[in-house]
C-alpha atoms as a PDB file:
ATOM      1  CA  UNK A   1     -17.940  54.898 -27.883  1.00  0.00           C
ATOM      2  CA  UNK A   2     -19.603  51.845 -28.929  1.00  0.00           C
ATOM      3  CA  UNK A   3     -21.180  51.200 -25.751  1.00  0.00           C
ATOM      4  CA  UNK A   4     -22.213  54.649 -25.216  1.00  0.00           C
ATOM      5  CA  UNK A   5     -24.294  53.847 -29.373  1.00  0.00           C
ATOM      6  CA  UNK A   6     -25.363  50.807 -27.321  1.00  0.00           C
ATOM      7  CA  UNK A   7     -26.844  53.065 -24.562  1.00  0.00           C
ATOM      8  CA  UNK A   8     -28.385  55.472 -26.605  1.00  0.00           C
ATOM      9  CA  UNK A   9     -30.294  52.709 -28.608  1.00  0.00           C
ATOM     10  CA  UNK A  10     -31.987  51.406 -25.406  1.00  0.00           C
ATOM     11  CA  UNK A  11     -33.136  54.707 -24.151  1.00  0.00           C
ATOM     12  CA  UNK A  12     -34.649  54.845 -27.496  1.00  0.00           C
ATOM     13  CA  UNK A  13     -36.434  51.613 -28.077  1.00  0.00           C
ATOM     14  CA  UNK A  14     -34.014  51.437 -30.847  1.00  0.00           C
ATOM     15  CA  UNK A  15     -32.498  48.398 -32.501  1.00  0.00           C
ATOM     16  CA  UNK A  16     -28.535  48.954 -32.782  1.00  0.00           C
ATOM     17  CA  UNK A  17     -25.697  46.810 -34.727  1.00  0.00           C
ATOM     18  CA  UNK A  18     -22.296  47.830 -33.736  1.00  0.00           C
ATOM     19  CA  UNK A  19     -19.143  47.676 -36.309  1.00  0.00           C
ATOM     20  CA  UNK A  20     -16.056  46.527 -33.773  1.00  0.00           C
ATOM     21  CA  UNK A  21     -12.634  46.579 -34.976  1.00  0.00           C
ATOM     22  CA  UNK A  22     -10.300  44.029 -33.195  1.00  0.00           C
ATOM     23  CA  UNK A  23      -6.728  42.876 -33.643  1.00  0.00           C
ATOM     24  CA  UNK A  24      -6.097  40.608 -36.362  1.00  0.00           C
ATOM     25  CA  UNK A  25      -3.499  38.432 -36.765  1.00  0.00           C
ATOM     26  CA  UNK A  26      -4.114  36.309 -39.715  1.00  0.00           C
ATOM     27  CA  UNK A  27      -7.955  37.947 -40.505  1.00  0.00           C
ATOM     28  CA  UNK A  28      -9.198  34.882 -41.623  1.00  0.00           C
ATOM     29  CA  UNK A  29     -10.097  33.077 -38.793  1.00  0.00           C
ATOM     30  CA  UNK A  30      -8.024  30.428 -37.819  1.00  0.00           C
ATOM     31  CA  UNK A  31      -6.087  32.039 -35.105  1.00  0.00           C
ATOM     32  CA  UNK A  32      -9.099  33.045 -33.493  1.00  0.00           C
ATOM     33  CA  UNK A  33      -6.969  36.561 -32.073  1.00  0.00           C
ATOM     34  CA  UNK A  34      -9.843  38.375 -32.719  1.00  0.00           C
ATOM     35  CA  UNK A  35     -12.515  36.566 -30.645  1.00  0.00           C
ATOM     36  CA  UNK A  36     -14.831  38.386 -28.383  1.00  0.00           C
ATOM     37  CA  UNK A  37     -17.450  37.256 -26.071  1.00  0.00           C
ATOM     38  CA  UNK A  38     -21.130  37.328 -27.488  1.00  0.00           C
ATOM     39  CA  UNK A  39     -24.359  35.934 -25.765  1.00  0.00           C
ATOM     40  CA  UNK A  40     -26.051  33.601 -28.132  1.00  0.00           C
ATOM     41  CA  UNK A  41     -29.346  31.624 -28.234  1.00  0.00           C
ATOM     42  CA  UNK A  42     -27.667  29.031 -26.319  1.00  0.00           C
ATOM     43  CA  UNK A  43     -26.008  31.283 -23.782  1.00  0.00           C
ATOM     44  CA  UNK A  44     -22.209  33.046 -24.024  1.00  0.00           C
ATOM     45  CA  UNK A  45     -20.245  32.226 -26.902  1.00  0.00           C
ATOM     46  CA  UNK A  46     -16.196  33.652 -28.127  1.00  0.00           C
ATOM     47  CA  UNK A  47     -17.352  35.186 -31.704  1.00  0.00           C
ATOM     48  CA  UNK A  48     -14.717  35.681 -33.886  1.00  0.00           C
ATOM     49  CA  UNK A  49     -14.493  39.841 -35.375  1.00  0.00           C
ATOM     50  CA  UNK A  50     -12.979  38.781 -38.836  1.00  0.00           C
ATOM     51  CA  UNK A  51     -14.952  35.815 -40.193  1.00  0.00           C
ATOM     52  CA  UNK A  52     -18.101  36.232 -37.656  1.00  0.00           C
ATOM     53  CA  UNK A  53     -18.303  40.053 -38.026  1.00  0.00           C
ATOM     54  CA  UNK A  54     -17.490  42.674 -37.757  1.00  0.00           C
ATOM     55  CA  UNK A  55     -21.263  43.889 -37.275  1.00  0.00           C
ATOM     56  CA  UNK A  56     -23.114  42.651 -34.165  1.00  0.00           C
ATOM     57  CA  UNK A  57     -26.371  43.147 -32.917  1.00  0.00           C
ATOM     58  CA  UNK A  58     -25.591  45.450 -29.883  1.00  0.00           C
ATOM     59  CA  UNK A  59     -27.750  43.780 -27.514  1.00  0.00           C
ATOM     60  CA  UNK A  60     -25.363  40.274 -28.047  1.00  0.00           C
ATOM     61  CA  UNK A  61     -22.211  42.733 -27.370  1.00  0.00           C
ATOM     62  CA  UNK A  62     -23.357  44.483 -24.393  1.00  0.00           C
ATOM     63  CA  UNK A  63     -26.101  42.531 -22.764  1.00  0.00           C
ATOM     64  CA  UNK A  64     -25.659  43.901 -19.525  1.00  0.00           C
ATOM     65  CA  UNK A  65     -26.884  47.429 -20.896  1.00  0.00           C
ATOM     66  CA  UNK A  66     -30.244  45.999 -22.315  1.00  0.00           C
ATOM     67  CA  UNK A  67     -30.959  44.257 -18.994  1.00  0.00           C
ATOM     68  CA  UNK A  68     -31.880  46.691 -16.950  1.00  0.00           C
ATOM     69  CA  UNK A  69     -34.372  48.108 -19.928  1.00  0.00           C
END
């Protein structure tokens, strides 16, 4: 679903931040269960959903979507 938002967005011209939900074992950060993959200024970077998040700028989540725009 989130993807699909993502897709919608760049056939729009649209900015998009996505809310993800992740499991969370302690949900403060230092077990770092939650971590996703994010692409950063500096290149790809593991994120972490409950201290980091949980609202990310769509085109960090799904990069390979706003590539081909």
């Amino acid at each position: 679903m989130l993807k699909a938002a993502a897709r919608v967005a760049r056939d729009f011209g649209l900015p998009a931040q996505l809310c993800l939900e992740e499991y969370m074992a302690c949900g403060v950060g230092g077990c770092a269960g939650c971590a996703i993959p994010v692409i950063t200024e500096t290149g790809q970077a593991m994120k972490r959903v409950c201290v980091d998040g949980p609202v990310f700028d769509a085109r960090a989540v799904y990069p390979e979507i706003f590539a081909a725009a």
